[in-house]
N, C-alpha and C. Protein backbone atom coordinates (compact mmCIF):
# COMPACT_ATOMS: atom_id res chain seq x y z
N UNK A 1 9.50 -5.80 -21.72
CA UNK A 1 10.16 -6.39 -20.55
C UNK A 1 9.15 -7.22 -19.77
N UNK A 2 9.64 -8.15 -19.02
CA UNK A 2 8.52 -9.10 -18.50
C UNK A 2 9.23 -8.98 -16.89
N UNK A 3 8.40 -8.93 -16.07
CA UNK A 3 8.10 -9.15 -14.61
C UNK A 3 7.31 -10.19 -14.32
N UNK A 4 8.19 -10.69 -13.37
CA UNK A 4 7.20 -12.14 -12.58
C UNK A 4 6.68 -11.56 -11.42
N UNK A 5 5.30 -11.99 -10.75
CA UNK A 5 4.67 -11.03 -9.88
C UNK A 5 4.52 -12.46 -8.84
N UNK A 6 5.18 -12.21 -7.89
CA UNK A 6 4.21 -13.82 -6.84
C UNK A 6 3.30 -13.48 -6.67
N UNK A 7 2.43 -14.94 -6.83
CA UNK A 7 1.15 -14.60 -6.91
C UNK A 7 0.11 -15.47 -5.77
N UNK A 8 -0.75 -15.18 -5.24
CA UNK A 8 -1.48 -16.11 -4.56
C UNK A 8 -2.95 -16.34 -4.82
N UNK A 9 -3.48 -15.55 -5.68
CA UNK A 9 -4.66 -15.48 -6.36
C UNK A 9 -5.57 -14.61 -5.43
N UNK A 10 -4.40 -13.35 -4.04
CA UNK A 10 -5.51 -12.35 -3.59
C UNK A 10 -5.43 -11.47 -3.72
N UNK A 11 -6.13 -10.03 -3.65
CA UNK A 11 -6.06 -8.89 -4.03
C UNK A 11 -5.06 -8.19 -3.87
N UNK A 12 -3.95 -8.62 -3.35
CA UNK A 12 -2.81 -7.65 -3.21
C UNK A 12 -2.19 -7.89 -4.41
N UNK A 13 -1.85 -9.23 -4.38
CA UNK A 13 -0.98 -9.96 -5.67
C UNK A 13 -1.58 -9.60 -6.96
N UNK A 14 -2.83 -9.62 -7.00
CA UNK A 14 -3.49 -9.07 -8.17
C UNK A 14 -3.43 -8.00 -8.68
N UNK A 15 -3.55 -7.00 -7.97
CA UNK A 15 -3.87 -5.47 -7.95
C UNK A 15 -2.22 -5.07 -8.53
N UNK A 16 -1.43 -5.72 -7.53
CA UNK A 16 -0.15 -5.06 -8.27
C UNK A 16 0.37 -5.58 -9.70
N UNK A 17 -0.71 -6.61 -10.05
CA UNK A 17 -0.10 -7.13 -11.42
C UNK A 17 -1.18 -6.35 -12.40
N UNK A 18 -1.67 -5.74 -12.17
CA UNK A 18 -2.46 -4.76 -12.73
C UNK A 18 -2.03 -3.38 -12.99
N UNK A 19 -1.21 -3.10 -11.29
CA UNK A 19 -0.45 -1.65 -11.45
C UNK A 19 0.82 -2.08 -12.45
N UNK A 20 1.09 -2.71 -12.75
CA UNK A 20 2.48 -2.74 -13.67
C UNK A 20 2.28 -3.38 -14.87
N UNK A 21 0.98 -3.67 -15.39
CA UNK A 21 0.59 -4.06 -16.84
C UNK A 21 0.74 -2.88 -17.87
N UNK A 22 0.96 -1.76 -17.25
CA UNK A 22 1.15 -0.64 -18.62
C UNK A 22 2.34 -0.65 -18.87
N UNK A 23 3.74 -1.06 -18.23
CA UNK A 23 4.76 -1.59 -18.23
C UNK A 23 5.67 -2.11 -18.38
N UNK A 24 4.93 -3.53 -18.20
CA UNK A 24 5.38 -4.58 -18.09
C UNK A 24 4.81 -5.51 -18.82
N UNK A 25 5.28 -7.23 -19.57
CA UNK A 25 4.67 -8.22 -19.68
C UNK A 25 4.35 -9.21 -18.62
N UNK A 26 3.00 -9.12 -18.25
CA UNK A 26 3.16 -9.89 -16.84
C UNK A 26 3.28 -11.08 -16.97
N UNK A 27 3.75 -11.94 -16.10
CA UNK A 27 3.59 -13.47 -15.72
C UNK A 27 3.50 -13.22 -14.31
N UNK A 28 2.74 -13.97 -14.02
CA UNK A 28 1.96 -14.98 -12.45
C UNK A 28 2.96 -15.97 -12.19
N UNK A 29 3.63 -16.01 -10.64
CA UNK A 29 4.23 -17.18 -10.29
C UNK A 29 3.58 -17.29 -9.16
N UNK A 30 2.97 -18.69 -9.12
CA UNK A 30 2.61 -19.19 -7.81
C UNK A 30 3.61 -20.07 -7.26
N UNK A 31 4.27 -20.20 -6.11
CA UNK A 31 4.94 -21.70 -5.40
C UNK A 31 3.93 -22.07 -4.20
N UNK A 32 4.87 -23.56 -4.28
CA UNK A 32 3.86 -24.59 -3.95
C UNK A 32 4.89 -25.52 -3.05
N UNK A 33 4.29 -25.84 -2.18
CA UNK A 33 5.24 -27.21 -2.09
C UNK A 33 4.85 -29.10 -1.70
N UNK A 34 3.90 -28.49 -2.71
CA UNK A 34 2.66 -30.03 -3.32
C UNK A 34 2.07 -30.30 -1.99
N UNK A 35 1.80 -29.53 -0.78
CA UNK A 35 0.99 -30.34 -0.09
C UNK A 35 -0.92 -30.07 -0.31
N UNK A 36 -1.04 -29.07 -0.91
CA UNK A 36 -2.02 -28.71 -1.09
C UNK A 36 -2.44 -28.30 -3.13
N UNK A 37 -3.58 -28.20 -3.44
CA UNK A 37 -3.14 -28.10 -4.88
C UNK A 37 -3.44 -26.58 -5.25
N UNK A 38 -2.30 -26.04 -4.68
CA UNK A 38 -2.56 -24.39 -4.87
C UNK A 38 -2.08 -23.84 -6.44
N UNK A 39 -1.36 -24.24 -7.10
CA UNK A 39 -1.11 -23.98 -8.75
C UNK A 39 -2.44 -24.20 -9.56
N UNK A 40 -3.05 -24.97 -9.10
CA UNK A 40 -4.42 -25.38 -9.72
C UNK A 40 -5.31 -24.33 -9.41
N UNK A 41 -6.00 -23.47 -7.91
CA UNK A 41 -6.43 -22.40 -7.83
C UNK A 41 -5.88 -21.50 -8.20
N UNK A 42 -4.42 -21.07 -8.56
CA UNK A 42 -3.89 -19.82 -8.78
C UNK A 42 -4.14 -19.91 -9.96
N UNK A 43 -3.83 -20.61 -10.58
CA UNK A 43 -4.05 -20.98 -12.40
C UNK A 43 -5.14 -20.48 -12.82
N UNK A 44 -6.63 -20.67 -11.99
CA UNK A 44 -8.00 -19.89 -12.37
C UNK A 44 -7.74 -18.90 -12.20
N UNK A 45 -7.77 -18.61 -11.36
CA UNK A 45 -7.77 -17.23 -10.77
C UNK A 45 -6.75 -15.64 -12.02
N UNK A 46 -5.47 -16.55 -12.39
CA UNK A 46 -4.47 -16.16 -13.41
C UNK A 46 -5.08 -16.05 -14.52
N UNK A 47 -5.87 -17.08 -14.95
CA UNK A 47 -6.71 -17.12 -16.29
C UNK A 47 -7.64 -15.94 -16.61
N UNK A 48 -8.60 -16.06 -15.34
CA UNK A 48 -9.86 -15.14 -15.27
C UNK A 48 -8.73 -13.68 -15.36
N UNK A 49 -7.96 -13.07 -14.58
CA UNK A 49 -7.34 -12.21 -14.98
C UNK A 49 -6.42 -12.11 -16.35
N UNK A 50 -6.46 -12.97 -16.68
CA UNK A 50 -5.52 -12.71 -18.54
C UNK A 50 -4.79 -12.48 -18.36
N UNK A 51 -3.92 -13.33 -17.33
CA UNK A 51 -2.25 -13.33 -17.36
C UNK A 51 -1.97 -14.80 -17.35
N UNK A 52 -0.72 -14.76 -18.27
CA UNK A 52 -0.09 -16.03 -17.92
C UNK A 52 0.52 -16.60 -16.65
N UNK A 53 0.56 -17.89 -16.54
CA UNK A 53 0.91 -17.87 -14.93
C UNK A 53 1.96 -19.71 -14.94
N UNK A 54 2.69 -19.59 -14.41
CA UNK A 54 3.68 -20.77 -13.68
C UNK A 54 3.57 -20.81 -12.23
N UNK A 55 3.78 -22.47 -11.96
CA UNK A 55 3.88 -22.79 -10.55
C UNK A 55 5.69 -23.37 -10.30
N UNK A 56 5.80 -22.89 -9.64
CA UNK A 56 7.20 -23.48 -8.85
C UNK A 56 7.27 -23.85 -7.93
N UNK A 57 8.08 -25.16 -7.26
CA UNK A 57 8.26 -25.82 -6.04
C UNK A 57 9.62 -24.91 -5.37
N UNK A 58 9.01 -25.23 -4.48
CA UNK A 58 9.59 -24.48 -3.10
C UNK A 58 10.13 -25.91 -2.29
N UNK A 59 11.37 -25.92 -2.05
CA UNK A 59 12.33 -27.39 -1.37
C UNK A 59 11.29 -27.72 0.04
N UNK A 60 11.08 -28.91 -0.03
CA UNK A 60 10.44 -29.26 1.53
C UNK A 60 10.94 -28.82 2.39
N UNK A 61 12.22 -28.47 2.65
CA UNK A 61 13.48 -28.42 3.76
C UNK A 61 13.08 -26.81 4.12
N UNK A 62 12.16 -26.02 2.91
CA UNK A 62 11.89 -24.28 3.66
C UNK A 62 10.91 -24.78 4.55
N UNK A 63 9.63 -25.52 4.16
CA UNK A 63 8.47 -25.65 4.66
C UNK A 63 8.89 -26.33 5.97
N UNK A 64 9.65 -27.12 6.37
CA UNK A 64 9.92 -27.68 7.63
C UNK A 64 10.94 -26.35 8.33
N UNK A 65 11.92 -25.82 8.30
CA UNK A 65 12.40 -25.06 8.89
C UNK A 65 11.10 -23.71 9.61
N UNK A 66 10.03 -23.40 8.41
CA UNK A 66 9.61 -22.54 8.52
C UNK A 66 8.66 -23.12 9.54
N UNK A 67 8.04 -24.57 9.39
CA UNK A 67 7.26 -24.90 11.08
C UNK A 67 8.04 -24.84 11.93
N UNK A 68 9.20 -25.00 12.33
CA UNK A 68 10.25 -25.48 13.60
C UNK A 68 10.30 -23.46 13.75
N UNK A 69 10.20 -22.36 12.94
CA UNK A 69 10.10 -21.30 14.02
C UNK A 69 9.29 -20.85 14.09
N UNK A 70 7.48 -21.30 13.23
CA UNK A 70 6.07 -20.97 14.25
C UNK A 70 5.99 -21.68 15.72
N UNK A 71 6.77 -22.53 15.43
CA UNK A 71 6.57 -23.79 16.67
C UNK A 71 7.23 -22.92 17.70
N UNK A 72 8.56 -22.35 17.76
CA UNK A 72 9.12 -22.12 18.59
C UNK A 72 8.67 -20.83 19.12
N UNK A 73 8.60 -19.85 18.21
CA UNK A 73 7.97 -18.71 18.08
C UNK A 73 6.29 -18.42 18.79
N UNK A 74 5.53 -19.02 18.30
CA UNK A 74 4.19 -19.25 19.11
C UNK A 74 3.42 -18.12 18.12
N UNK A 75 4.08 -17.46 17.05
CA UNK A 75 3.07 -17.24 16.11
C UNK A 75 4.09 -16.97 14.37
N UNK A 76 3.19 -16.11 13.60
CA UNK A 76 3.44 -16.93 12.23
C UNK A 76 4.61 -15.82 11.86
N UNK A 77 5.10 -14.68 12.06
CA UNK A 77 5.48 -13.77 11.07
C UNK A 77 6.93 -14.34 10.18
N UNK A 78 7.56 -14.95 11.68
CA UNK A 78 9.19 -14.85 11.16
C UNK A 78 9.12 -16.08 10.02
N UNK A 79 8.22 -17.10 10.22
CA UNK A 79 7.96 -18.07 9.53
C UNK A 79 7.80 -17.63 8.16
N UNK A 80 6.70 -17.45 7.71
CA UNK A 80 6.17 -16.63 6.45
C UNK A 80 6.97 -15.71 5.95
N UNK A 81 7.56 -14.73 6.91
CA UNK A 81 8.89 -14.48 6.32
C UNK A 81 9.69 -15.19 5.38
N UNK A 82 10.10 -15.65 6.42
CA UNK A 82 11.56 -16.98 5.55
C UNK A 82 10.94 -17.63 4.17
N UNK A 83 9.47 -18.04 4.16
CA UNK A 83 9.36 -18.66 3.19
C UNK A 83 9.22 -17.75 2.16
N UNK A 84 8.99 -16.65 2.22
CA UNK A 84 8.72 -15.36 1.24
C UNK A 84 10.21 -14.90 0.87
N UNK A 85 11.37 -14.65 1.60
CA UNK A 85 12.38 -14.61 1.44
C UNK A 85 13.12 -15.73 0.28
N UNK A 86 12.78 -17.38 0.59
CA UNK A 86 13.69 -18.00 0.06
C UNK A 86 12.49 -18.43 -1.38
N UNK A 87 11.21 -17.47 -1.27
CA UNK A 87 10.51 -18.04 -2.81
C UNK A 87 11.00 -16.88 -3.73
N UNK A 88 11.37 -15.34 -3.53
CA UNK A 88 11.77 -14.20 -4.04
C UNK A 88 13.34 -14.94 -4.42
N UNK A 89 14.44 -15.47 -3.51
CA UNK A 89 15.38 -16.20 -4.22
C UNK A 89 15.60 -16.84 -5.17
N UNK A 90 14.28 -17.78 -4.75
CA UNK A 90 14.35 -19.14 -5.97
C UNK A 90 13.68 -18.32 -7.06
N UNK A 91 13.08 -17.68 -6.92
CA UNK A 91 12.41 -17.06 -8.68
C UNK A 91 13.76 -15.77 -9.50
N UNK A 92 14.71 -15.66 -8.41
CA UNK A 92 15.41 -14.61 -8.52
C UNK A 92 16.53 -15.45 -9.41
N UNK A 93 16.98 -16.69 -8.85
CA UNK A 93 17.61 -17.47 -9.15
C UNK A 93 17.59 -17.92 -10.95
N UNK A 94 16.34 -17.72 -11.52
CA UNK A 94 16.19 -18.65 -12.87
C UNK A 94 16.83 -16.99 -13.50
N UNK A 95 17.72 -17.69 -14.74
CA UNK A 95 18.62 -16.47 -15.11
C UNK A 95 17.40 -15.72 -16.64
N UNK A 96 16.26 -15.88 -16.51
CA UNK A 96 15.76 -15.47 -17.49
C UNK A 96 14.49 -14.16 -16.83
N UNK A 97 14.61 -14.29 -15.39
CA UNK A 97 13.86 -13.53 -14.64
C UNK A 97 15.10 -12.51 -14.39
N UNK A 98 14.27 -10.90 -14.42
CA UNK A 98 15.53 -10.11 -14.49
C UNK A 98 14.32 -9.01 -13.45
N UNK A 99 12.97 -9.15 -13.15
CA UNK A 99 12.11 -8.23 -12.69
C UNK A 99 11.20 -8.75 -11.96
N UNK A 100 10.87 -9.01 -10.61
CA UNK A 100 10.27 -9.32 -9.61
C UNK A 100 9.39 -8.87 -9.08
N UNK A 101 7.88 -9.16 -8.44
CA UNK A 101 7.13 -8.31 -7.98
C UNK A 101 6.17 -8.73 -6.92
N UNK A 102 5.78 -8.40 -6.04
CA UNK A 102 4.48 -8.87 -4.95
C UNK A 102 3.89 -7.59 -4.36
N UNK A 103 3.07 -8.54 -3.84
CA UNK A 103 1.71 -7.63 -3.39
C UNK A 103 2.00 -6.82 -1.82
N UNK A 104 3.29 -6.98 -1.49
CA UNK A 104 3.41 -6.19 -0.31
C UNK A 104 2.88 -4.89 -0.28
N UNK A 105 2.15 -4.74 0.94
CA UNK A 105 1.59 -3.30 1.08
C UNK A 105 2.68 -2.35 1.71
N UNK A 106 2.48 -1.24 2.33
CA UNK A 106 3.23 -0.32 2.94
C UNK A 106 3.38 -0.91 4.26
N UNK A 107 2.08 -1.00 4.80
CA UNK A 107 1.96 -1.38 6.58
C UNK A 107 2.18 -2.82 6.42
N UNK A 108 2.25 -3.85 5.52
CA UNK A 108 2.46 -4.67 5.84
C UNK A 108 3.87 -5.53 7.13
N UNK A 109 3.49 -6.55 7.72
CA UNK A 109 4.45 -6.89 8.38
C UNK A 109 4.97 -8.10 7.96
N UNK A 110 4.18 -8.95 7.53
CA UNK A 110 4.39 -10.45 6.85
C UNK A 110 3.13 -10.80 5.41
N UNK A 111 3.66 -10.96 4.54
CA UNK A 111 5.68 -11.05 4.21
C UNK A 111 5.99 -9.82 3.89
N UNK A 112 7.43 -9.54 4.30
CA UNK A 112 7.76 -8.56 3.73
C UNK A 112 9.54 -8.74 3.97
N UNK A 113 10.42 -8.11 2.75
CA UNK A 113 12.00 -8.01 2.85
C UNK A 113 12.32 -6.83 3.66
N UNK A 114 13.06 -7.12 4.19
CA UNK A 114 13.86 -6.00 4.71
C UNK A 114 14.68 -5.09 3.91
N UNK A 115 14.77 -3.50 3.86
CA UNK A 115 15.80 -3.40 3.02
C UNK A 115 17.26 -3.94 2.42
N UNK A 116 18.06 -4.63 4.00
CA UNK A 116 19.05 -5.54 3.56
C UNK A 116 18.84 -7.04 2.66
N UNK A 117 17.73 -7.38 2.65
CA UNK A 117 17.41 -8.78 2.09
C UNK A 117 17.68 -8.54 0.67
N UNK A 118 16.75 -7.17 0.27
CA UNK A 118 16.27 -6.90 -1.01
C UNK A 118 17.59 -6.61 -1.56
N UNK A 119 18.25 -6.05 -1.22
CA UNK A 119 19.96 -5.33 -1.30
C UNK A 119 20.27 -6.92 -1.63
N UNK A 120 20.80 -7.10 -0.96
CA UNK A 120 21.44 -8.87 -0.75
C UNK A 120 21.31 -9.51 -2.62
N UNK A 121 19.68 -9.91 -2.23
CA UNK A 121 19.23 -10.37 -3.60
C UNK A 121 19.34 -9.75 -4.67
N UNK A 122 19.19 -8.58 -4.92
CA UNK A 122 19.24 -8.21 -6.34
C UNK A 122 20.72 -7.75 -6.48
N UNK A 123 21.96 -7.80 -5.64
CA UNK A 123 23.21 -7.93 -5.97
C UNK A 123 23.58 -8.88 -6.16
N UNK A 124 23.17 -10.23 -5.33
CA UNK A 124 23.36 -11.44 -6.00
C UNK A 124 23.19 -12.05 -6.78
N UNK A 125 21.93 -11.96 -7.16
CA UNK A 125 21.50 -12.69 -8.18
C UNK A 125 21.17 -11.86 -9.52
N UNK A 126 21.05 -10.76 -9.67
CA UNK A 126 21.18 -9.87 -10.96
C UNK A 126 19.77 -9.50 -10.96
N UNK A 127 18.96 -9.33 -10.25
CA UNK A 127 17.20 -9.00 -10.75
C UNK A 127 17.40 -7.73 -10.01
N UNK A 128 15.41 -6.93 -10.96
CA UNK A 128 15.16 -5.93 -9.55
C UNK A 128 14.03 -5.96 -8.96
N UNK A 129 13.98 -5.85 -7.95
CA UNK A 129 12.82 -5.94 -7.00
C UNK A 129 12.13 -5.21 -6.73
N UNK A 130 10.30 -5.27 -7.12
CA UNK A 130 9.22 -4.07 -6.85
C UNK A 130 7.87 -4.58 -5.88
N UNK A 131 7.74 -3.24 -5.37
CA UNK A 131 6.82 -3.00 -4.33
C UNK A 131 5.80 -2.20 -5.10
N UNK A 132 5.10 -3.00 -6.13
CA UNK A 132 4.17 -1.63 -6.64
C UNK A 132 3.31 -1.12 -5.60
N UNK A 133 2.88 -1.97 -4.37
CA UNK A 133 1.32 -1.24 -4.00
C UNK A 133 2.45 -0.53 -2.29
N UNK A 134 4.14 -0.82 -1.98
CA UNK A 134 4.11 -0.23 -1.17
C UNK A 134 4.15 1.12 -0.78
N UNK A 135 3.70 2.12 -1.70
CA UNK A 135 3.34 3.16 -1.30
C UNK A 135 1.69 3.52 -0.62
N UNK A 136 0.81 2.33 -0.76
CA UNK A 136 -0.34 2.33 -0.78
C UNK A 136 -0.81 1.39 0.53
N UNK A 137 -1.39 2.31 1.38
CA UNK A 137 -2.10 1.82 2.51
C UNK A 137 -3.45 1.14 2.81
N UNK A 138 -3.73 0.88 3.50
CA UNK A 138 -5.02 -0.37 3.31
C UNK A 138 -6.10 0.10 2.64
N UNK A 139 -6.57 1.19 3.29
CA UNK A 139 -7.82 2.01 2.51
C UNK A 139 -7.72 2.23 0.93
N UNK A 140 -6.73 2.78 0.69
CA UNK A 140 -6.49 2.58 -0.84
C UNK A 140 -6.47 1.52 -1.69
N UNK A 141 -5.41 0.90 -1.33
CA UNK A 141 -5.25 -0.65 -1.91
C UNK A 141 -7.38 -1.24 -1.81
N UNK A 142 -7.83 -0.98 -0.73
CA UNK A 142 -9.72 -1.52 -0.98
C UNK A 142 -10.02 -0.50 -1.68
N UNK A 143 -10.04 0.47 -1.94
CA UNK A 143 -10.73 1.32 -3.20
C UNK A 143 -10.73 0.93 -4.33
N UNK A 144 -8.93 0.44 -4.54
CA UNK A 144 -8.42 0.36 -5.79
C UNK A 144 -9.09 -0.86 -6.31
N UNK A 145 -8.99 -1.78 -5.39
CA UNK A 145 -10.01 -3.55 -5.52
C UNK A 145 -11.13 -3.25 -5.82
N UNK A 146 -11.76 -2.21 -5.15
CA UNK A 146 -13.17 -2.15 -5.25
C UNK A 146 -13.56 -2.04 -6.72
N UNK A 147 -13.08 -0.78 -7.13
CA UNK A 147 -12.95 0.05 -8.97
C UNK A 147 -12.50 -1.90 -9.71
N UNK A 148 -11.30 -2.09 -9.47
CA UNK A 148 -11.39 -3.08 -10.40
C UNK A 148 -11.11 -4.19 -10.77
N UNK A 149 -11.73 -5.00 -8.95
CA UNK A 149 -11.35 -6.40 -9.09
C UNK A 149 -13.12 -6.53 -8.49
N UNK A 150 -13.14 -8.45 -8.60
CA UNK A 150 -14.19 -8.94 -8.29
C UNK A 150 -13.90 -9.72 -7.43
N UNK A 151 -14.03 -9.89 -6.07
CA UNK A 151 -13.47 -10.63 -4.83
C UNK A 151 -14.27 -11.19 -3.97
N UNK A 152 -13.96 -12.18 -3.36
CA UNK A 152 -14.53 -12.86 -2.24
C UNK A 152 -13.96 -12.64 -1.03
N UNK A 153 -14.39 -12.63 -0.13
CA UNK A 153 -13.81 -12.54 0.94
C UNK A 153 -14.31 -13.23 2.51
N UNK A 154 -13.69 -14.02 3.27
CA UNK A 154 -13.95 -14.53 4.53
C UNK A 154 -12.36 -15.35 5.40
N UNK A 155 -12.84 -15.45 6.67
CA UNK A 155 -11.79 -16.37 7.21
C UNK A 155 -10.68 -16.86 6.82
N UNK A 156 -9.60 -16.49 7.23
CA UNK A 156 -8.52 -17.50 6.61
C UNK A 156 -9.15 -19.09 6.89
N UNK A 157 -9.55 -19.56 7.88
CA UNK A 157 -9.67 -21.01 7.52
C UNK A 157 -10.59 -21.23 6.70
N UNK A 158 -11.65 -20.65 5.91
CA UNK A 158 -12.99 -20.88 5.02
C UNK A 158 -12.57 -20.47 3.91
N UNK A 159 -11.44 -19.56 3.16
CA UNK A 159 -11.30 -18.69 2.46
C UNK A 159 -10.10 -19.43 1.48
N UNK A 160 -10.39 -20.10 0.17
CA UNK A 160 -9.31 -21.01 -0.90
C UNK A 160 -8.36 -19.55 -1.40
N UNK A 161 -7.21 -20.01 -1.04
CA UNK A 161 -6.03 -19.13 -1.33
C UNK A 161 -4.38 -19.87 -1.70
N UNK A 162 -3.77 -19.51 -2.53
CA UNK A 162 -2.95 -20.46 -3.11
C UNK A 162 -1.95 -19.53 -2.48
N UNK A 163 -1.70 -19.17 -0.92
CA UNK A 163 -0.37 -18.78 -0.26
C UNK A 163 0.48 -19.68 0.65
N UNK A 164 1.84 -19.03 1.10
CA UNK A 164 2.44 -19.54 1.99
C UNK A 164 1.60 -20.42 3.24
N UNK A 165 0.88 -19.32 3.42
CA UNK A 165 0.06 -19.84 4.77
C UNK A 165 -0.50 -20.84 5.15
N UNK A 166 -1.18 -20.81 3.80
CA UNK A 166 -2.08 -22.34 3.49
C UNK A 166 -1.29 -23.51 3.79
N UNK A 167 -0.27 -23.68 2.87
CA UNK A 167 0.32 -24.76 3.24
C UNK A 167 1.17 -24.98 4.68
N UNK A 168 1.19 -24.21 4.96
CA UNK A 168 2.11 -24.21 6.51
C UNK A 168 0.75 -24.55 7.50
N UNK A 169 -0.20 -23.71 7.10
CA UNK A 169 -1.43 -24.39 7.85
C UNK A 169 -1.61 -25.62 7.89
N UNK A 170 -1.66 -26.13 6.84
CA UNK A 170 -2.09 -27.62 6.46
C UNK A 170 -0.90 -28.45 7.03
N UNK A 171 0.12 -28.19 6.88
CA UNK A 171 1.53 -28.86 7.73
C UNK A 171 0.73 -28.98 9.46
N UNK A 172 0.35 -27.85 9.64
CA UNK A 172 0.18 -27.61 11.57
C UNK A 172 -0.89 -28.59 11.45
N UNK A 173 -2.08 -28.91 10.78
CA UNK A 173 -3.01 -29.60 10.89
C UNK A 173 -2.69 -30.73 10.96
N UNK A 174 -1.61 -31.61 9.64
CA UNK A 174 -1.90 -33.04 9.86
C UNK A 174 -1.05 -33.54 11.01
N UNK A 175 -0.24 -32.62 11.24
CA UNK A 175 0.98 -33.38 12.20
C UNK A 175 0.38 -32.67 13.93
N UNK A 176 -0.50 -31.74 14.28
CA UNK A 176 -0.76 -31.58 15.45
C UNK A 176 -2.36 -30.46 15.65
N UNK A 177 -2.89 -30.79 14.77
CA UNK A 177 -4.40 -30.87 14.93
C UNK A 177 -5.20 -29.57 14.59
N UNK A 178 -5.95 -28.99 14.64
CA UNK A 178 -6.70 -27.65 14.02
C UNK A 178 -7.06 -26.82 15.18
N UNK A 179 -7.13 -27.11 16.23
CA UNK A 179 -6.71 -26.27 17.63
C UNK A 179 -5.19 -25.76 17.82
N UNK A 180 -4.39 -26.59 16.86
CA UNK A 180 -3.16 -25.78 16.79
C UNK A 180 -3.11 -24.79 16.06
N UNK A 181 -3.62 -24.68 14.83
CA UNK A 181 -3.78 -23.68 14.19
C UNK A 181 -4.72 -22.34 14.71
N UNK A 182 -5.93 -22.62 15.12
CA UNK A 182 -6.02 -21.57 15.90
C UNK A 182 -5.51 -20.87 16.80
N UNK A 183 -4.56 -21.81 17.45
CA UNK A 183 -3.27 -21.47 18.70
C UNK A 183 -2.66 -20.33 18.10
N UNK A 184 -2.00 -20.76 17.13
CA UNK A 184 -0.72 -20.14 16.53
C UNK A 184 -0.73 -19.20 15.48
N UNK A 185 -2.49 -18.93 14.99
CA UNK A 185 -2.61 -18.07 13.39
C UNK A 185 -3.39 -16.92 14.29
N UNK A 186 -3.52 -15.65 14.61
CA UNK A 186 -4.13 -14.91 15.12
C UNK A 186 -5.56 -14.41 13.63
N UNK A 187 -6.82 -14.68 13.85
CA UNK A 187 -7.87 -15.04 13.31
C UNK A 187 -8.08 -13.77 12.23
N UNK A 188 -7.73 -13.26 10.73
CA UNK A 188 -7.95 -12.38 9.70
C UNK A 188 -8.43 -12.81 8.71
N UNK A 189 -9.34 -11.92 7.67
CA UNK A 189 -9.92 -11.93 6.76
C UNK A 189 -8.69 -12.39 5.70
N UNK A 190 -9.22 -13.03 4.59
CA UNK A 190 -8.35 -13.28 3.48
C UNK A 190 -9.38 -12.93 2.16
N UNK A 191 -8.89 -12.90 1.08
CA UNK A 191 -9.12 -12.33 -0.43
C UNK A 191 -9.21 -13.61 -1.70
N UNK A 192 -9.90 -13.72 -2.03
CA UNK A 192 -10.05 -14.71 -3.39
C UNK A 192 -10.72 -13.85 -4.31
N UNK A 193 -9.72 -13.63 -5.11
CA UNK A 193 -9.72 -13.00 -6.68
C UNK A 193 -11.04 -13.44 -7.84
N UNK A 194 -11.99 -13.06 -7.87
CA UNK A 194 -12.81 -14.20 -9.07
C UNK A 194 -12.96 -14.08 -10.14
N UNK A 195 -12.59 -12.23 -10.31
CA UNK A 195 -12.30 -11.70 -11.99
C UNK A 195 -12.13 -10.20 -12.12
N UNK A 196 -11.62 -9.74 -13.26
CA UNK A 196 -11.87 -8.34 -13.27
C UNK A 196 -12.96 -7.60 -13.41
N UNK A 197 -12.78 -6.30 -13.19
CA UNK A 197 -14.04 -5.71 -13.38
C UNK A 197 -14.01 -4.80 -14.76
N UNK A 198 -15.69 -4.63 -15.66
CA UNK A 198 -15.27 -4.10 -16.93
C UNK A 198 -13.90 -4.18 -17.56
N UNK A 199 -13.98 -5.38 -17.74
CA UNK A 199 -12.58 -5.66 -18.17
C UNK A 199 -12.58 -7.31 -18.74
N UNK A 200 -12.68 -7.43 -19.53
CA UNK A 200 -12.54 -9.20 -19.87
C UNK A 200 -11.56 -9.65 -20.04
N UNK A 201 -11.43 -11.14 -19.64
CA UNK A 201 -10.15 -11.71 -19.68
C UNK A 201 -9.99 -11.78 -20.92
N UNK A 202 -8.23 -12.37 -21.28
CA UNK A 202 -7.76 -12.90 -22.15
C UNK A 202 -8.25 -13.88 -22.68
N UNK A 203 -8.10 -14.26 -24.05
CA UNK A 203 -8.36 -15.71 -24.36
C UNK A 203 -7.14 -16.84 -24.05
C-alpha cells in the first residue's frame, strides 16, 4: 500500500515518513505555489532520505485568500491552516491516493485538521488520514530526530524549508516589506532535514 506523506523537508514530515515505512510504500509530496523553488529543496532533501517524492501546485487563489486572513488576523495560524486544509484536499482529490500523512505533532496548533475537517475529507473524497507522530510530544518527537535524522536547525527567516510558510512569507515580503513579516510571524526555530542517520539512502 502506498501513503503520500506532505512533506516540507523538516523533521516532523520526515520522522513520520519513517514511522510508517514498515508499512507503507512511501512517497513525499511537496506543494508549491511557484513563488519560491521549494520542490527543488524538498526533492534533496527526499532523495538523501530514499524516498520518492512529487511536487504539486496549490491554486494561487489559496495563497491570496490565505494573506487577506494573516492580514486581517495580525498573525499566522488560521492562515496556514487553510492552506494545509485545502493541500490535504487537493492530494486527497487525485483518485489514486487512497492514504495520507503529515508531520502534525500532538501539541501542535498550526497546521493542524480539526476532527470535523478530517471527517469531512475522508468521507468525501474516499482516503484515510494519519497522524503518525500525533501521539508524540515535543521531547520525543527530538529524541526520535536525534537517534535518526541529521538536521539543521535556525530561524525561520535563515532556515531553507520547502513549507506553507515560506511562501506566504515571501508573498508578505514583496508586496509589504520584511518588517511585515516580523510584525505578523511570532520569531521560532525551524528544521532542515540533511540525511539519515546509520542508514543510507536509496539509489
Amino acid at each position: 500500500m502506498r501513503i503520500s506523506v506532505l512533506f516540507s523537508g523538516g523533521k516532523d514530515s520526515s520522522l513520520s515518513a519513517l514511522l510508517m515505512e514498515p508499512f507503507f510504500e512511501i512517497e513525499l509530496v511537496t506543494f508549491s505555489f511557484g513563488l519560491l523553488p521549494n520542490g527543488e529543496l524538498a526533492e534533496k532533501t527526499a532523495k538523501r532520505l530514499g524516498f520518492p517524492h512529487r511536487v504539486l501546485s496549490l491554486e494561487w487563489e489559496v495563497l491570496e485568500k490565505a494573506y487577506e486572513k494573516i492580514m486581517k488576523d495580525g498573525f499566522p495560524k488560521s492562515a496556514i491552516n487553510y492552506i494545509h486544509e485545502k493541500a490535504v484536499e487537493t492530494l486527497a482529490s487525485d483518485p489514486e491516493v487512497k492514504f495520507i500523512a503529515d508531520g502534525t505533532r500532538r501539541d501542535d496548533r498550526v497546521p493542524v485538521l480539526s476532527i470535523s475537517q478530517v471527517r469531512s475529507i475522508e468521507d468525501r473524497l474516499g482516503v484515510q488520514y494519519i497522524c503518525p507522530l500525533k501521539g508524540y510530544g515535543k521531547k520525543t518527537v527530538s529524541i526520535l530526530v536525534e537517534r535518526y535524522l541529521k538536521i539543521e536547525e535556525g530561524p525561520s527567516e535563515n532556515t531553507q524549508k520547502a513549507d506553507y510558510e515560506t511562501e506566504l512569507r515571501e508573498l508578505i515580503r514583496q508586496r509589504d516589506g520584511k518588517e511585515k513579516i516580523k510584525e505578523l510571524f511570532p520569531s521560532h526555530i525551524q528544521s532542515h532535514v540533511l540525511s539519515r542517520k546509520n542508514c543510507k539512502s536509496r539509489p
